[in-house]
PDB file of N, CA and C in Angstrom:
ATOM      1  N   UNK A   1       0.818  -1.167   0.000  1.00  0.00           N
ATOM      2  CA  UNK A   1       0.000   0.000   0.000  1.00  0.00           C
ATOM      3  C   UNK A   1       0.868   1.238   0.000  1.00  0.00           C
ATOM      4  N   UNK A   2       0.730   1.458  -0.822  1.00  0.00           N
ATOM      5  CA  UNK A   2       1.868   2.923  -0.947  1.00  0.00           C
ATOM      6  C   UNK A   2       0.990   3.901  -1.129  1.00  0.00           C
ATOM      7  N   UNK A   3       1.431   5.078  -0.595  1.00  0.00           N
ATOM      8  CA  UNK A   3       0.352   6.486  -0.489  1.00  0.00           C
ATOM      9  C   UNK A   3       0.659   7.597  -1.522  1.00  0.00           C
ATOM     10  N   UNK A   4       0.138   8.102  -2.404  1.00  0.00           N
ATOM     11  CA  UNK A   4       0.616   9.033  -3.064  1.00  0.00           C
ATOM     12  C   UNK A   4       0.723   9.963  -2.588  1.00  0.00           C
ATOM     13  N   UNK A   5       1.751  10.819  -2.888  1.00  0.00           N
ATOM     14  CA  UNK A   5       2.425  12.047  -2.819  1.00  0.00           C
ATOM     15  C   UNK A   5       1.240  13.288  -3.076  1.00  0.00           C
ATOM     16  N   UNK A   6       0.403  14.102  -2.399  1.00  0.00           N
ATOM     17  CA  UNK A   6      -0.402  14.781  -2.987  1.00  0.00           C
ATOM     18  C   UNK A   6       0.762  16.084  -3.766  1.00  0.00           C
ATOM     19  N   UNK A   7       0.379  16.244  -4.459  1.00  0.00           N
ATOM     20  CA  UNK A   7       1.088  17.117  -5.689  1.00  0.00           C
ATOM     21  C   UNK A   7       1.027  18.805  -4.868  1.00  0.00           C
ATOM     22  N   UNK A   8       1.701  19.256  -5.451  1.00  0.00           N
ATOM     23  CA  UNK A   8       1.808  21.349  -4.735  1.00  0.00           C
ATOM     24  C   UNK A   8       0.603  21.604  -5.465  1.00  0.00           C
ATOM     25  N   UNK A   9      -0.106  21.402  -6.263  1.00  0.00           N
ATOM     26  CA  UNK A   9      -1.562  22.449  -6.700  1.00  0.00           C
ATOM     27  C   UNK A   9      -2.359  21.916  -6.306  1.00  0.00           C
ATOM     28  N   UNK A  10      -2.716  20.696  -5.536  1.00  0.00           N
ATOM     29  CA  UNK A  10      -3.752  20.384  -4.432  1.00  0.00           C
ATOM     30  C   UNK A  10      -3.789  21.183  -3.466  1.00  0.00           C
ATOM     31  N   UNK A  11      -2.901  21.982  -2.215  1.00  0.00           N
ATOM     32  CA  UNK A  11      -2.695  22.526  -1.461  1.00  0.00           C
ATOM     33  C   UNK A  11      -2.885  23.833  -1.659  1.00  0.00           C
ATOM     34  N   UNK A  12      -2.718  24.851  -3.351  1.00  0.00           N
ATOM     35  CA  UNK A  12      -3.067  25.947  -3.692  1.00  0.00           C
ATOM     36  C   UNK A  12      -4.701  26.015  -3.566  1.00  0.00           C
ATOM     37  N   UNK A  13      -5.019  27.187  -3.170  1.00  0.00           N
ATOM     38  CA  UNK A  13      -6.328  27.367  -2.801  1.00  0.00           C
ATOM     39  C   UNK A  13      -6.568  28.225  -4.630  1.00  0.00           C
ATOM     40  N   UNK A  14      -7.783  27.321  -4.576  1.00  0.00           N
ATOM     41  CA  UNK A  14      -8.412  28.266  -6.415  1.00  0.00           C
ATOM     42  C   UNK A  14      -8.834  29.635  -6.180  1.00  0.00           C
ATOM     43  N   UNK A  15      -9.314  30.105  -7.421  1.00  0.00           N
ATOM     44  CA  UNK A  15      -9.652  31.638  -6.937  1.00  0.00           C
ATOM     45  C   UNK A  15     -11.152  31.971  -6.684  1.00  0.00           C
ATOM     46  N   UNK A  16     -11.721  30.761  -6.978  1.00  0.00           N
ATOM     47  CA  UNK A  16     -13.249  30.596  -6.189  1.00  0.00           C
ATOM     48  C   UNK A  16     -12.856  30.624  -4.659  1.00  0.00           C
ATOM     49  N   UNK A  17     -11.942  29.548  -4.187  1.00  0.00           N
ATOM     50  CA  UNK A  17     -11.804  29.448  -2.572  1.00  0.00           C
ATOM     51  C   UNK A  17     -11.179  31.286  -1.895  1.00  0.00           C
ATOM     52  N   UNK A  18     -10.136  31.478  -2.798  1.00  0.00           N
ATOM     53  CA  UNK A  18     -10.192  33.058  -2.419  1.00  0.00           C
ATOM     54  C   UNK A  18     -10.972  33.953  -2.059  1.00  0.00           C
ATOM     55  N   UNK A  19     -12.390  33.872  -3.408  1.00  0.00           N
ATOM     56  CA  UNK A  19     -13.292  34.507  -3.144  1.00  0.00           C
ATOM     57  C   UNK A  19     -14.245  34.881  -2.119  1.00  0.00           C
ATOM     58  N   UNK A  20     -14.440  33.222  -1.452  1.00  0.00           N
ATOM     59  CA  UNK A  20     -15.308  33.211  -0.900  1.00  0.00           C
ATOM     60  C   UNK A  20     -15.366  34.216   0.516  1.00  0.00           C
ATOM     61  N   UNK A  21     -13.967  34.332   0.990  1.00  0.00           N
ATOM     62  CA  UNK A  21     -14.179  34.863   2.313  1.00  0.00           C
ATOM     63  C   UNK A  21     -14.272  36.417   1.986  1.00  0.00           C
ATOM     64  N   UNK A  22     -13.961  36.901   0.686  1.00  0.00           N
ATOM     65  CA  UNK A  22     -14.065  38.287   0.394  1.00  0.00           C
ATOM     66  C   UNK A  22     -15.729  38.596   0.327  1.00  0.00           C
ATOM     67  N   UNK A  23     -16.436  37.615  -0.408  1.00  0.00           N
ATOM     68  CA  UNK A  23     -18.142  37.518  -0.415  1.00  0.00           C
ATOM     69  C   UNK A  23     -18.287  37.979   0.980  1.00  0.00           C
ATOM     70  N   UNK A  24     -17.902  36.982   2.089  1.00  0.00           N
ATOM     71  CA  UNK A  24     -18.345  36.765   3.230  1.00  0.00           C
ATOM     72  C   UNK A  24     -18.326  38.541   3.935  1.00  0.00           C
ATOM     73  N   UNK A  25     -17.077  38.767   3.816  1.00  0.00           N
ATOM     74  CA  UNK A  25     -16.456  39.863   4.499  1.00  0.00           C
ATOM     75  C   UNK A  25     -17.873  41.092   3.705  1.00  0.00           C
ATOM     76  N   UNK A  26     -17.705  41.110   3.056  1.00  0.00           N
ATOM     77  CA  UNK A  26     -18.299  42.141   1.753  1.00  0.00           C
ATOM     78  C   UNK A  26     -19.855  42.039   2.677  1.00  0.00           C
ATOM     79  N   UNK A  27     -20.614  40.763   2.394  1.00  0.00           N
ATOM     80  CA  UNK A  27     -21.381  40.881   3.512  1.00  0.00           C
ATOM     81  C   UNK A  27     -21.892  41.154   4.600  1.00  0.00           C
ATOM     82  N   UNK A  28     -20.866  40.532   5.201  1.00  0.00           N
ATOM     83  CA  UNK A  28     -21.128  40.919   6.752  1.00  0.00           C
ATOM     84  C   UNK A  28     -20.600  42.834   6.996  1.00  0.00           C
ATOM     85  N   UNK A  29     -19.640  43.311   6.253  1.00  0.00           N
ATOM     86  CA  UNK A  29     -19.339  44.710   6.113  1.00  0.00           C
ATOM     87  C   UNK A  29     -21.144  45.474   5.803  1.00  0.00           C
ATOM     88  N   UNK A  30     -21.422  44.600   4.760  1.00  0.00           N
ATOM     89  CA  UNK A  30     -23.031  45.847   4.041  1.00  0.00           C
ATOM     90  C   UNK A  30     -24.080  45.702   5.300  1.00  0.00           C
ATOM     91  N   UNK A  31     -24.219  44.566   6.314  1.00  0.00           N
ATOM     92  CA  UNK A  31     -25.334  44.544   7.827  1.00  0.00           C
ATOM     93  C   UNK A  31     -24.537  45.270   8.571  1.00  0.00           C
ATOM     94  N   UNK A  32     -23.760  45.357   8.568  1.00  0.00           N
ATOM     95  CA  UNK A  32     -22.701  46.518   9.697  1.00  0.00           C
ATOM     96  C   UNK A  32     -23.122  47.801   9.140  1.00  0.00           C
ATOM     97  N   UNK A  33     -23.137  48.202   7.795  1.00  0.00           N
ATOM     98  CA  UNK A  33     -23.536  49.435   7.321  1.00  0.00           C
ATOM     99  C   UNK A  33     -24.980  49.778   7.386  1.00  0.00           C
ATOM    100  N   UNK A  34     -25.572  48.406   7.359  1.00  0.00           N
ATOM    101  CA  UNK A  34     -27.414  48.603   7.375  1.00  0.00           C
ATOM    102  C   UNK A  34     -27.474  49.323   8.459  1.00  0.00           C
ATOM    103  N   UNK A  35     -27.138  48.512   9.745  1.00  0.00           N
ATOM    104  CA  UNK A  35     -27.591  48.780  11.388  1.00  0.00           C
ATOM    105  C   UNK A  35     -27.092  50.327  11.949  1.00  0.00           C
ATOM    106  N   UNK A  36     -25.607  50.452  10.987  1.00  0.00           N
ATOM    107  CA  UNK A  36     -25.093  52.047  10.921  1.00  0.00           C
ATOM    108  C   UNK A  36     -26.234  52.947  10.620  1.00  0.00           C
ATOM    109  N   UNK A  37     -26.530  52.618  10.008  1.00  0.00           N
ATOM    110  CA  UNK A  37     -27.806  53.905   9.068  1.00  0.00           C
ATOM    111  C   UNK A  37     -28.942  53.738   9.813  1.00  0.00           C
ATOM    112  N   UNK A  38     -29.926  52.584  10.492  1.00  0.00           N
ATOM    113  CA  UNK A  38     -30.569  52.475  10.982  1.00  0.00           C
ATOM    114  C   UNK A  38     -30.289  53.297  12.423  1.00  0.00           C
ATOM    115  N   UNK A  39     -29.350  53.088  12.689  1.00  0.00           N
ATOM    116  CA  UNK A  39     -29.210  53.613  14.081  1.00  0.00           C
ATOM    117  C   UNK A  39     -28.687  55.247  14.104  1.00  0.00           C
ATOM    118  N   UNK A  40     -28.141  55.574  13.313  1.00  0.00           N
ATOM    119  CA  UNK A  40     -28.206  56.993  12.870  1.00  0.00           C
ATOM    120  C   UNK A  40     -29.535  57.806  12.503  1.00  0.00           C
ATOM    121  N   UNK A  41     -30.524  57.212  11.779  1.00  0.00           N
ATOM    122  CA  UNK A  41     -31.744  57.735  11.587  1.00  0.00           C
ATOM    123  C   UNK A  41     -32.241  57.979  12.636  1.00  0.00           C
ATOM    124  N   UNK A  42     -32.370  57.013  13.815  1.00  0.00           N
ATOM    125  CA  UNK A  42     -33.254  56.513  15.085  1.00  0.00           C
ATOM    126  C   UNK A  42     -32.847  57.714  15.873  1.00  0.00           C
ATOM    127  N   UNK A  43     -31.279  58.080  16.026  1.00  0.00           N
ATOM    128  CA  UNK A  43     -30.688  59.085  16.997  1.00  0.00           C
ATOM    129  C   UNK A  43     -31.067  60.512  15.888  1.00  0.00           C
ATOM    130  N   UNK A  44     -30.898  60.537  14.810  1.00  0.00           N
ATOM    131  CA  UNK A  44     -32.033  61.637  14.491  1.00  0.00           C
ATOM    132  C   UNK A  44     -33.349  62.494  14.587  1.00  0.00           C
ATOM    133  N   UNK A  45     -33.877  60.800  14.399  1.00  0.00           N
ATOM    134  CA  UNK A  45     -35.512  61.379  15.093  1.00  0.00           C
ATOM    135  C   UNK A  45     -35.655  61.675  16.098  1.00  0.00           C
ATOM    136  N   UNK A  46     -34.615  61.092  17.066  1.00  0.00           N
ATOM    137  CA  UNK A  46     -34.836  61.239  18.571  1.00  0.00           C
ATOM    138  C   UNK A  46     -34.540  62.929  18.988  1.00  0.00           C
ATOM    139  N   UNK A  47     -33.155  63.313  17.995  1.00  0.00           N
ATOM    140  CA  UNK A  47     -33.075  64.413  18.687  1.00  0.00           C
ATOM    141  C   UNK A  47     -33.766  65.528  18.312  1.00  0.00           C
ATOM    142  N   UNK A  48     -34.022  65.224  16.896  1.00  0.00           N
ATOM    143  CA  UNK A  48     -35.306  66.234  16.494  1.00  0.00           C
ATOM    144  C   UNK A  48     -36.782  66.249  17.190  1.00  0.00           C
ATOM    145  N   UNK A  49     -36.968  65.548  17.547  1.00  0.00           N
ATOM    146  CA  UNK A  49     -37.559  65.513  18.551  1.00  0.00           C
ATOM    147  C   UNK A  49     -37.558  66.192  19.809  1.00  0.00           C
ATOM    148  N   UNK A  50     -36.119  66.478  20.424  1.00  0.00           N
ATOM    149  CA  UNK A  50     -36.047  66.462  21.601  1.00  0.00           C
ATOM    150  C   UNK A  50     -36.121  68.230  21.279  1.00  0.00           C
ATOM    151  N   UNK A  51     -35.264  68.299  19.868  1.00  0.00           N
ATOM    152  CA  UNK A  51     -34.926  69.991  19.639  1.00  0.00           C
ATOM    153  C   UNK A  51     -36.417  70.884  19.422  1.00  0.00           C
ATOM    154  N   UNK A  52     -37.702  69.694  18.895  1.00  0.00           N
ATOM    155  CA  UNK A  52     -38.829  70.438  18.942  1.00  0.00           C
ATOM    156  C   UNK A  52     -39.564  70.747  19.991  1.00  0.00           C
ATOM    157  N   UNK A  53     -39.217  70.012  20.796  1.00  0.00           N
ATOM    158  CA  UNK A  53     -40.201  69.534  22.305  1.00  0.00           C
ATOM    159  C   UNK A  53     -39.410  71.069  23.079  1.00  0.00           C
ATOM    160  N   UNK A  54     -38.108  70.939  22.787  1.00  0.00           N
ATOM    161  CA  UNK A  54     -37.447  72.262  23.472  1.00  0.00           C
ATOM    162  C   UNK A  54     -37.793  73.591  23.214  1.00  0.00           C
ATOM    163  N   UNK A  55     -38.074  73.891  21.403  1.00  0.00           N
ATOM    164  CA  UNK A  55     -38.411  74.993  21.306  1.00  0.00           C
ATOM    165  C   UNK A  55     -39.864  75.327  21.083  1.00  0.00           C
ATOM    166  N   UNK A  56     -40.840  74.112  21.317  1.00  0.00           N
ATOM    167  CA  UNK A  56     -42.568  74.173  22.334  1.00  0.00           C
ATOM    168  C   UNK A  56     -42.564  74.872  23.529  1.00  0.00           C
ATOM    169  N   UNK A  57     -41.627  74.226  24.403  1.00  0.00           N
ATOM    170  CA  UNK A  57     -41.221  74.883  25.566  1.00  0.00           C
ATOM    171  C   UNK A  57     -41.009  76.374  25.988  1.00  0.00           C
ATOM    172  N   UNK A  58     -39.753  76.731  24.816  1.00  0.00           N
ATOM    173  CA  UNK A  58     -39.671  77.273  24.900  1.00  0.00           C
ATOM    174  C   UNK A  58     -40.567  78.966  24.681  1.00  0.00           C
ATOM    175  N   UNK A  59     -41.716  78.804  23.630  1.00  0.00           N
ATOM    176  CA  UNK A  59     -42.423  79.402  23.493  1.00  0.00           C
ATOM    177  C   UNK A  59     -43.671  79.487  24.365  1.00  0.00           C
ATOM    178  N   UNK A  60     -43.561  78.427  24.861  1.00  0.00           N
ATOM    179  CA  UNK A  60     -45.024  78.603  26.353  1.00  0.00           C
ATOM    180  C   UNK A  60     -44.072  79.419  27.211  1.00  0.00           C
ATOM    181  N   UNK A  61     -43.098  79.089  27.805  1.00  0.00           N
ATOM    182  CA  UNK A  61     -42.356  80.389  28.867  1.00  0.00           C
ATOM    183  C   UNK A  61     -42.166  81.594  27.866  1.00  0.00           C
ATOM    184  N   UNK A  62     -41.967  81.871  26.837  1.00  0.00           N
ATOM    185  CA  UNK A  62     -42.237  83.171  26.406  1.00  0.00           C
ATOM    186  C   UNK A  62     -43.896  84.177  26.411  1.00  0.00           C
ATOM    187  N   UNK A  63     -44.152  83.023  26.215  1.00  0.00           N
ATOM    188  CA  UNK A  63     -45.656  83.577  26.385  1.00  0.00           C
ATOM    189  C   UNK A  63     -45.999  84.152  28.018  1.00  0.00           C
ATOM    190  N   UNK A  64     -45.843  82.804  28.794  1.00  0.00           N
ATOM    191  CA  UNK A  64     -45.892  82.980  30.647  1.00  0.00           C
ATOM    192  C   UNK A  64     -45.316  84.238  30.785  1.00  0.00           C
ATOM    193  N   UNK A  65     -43.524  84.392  30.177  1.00  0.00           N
ATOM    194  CA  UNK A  65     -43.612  85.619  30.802  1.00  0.00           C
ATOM    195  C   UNK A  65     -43.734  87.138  30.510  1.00  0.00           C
ATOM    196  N   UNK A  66     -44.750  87.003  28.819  1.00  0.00           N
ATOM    197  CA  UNK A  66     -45.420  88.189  28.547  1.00  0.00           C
ATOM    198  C   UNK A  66     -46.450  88.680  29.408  1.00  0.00           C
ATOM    199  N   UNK A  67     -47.153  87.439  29.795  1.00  0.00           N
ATOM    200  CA  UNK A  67     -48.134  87.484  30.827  1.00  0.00           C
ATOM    201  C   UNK A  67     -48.142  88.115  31.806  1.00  0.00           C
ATOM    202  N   UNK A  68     -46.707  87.530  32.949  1.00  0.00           N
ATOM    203  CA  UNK A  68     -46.260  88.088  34.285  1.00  0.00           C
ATOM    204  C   UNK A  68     -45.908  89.696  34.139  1.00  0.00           C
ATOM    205  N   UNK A  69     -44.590  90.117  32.866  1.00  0.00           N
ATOM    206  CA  UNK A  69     -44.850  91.327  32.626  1.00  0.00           C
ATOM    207  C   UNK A  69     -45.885  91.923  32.490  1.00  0.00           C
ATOM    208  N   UNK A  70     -46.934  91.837  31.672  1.00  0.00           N
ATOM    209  CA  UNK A  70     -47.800  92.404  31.521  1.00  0.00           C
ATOM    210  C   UNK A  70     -48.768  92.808  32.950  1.00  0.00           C
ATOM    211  N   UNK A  71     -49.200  91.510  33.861  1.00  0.00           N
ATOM    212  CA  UNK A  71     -49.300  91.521  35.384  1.00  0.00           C
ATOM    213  C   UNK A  71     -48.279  92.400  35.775  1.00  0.00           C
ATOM    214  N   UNK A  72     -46.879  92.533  36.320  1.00  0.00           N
ATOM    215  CA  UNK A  72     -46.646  93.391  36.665  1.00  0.00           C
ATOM    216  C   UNK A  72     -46.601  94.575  36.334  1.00  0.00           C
ATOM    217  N   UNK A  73     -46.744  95.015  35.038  1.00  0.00           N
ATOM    218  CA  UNK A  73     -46.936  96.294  34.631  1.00  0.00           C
ATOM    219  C   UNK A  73     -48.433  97.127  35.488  1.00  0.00           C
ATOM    220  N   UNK A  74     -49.327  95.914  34.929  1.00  0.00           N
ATOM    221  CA  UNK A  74     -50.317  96.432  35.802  1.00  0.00           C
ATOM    222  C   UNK A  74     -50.734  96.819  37.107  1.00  0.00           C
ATOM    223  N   UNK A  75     -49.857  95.693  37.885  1.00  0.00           N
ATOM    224  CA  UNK A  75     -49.649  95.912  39.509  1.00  0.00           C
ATOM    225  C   UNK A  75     -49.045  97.195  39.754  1.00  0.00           C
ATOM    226  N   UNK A  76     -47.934  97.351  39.476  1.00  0.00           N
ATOM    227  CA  UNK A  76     -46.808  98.740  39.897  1.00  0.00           C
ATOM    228  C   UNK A  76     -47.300  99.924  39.255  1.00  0.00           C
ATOM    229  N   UNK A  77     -47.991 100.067  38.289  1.00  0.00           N
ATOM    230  CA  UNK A  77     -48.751 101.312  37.605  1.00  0.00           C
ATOM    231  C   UNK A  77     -49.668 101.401  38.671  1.00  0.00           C
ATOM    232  N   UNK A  78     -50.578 100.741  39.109  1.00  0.00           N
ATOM    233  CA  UNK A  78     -51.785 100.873  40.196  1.00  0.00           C
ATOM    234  C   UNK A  78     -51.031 101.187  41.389  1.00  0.00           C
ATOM    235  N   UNK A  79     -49.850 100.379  41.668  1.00  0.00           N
ATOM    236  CA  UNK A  79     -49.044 100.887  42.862  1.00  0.00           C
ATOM    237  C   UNK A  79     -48.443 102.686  42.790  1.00  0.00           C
ATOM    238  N   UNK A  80     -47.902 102.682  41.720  1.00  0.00           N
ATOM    239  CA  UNK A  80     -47.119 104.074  41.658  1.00  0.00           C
ATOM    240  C   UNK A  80     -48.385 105.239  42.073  1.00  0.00           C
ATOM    241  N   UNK A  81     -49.427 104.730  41.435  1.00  0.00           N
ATOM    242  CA  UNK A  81     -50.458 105.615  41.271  1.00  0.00           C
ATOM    243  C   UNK A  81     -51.718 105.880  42.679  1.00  0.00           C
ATOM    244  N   UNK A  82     -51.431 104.652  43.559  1.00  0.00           N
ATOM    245  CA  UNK A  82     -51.994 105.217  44.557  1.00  0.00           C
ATOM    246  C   UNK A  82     -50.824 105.723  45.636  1.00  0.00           C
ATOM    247  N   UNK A  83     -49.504 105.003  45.269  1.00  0.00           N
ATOM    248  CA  UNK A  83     -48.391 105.852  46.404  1.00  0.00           C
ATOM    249  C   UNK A  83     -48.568 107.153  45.965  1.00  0.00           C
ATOM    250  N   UNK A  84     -48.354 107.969  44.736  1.00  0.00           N
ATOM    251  CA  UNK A  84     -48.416 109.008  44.412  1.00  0.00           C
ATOM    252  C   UNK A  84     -49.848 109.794  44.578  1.00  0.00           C
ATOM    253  N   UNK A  85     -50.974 109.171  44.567  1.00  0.00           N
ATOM    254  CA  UNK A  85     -52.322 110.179  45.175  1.00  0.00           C
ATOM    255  C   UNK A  85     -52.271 109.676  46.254  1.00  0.00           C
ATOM    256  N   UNK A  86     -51.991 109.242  47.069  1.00  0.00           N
ATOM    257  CA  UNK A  86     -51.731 108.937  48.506  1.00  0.00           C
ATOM    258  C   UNK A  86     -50.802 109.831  49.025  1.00  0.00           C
ATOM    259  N   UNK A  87     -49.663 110.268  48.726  1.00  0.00           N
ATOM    260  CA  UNK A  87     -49.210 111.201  48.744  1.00  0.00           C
ATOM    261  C   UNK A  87     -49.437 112.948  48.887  1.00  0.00           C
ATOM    262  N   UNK A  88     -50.374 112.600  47.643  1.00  0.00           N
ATOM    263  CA  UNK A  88     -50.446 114.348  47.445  1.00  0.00           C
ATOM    264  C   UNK A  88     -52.132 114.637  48.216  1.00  0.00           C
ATOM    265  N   UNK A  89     -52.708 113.577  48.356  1.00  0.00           N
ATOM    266  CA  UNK A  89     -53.848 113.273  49.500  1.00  0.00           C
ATOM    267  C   UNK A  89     -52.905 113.742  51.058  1.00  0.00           C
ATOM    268  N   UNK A  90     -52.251 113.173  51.222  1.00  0.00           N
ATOM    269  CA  UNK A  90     -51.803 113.204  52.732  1.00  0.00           C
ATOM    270  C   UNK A  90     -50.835 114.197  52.868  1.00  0.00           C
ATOM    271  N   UNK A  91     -50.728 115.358  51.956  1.00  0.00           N
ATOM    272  CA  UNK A  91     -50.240 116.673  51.635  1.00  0.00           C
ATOM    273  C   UNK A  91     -51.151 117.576  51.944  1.00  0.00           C
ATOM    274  N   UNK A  92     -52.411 117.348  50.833  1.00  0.00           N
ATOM    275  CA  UNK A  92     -53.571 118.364  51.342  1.00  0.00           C
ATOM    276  C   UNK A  92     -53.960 117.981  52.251  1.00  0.00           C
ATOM    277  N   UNK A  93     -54.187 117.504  53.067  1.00  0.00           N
ATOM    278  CA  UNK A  93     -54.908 116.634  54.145  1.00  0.00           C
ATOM    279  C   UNK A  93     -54.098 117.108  55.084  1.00  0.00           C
ATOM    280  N   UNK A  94     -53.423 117.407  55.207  1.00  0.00           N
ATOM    281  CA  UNK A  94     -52.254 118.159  56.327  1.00  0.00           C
ATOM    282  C   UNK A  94     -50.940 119.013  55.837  1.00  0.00           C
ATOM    283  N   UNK A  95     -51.660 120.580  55.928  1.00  0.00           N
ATOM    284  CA  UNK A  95     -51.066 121.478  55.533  1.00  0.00           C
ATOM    285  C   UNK A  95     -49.980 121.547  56.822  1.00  0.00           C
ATOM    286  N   UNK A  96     -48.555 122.475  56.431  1.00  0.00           N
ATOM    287  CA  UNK A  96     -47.415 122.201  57.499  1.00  0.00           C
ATOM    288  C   UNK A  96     -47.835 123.756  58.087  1.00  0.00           C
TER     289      UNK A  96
END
């Protein structure tokens, strides 16, 4: 029983066997790029989101504090205005 010698171009890999792990790679590279993009969109929406929700916000406290100004305008005008006839009341009201 004698064994043959396997020959040197049995042991060369063909250029199909080359290929294959470049397929593979090439593959598994384009679901790495899917889940990239997927997950980039997701943190998009999210923050557009977050940037609209902020400047909602932000326009109800603009509004609130047209409001409060406006309240205090009204308060301290009514204030100025009875310190000042309160004043000139408690002037005539007691000559020196």
């Amino acid at each position: 029983m004698s064994k043959s010698k396997p020959q040197k171009d049995e042991f060369l890999p063909t250029s199909a066997d080359r290929a294959t792990p470049f397929r593979t790679t090439s593959v598994i590279l384009q679901a790495v790029d899917e889940r990239f993009v997927a997950q980039e969109i997701r943190i998009r929406r999210q923050t557009l989101k977050h940037v609209s929700d902020i400047e909602e916000e932000f326009t109800f406290m603009k509004e609130d504090i047209k409001r409060v100004k406006a309240v205090l305008r009204e308060k301290l005008a009514q204030q100025l205005s009875a310190t000042s006839y309160g004043a000139l009341a408690g002037f005539a009201c007691h000559p020196r």
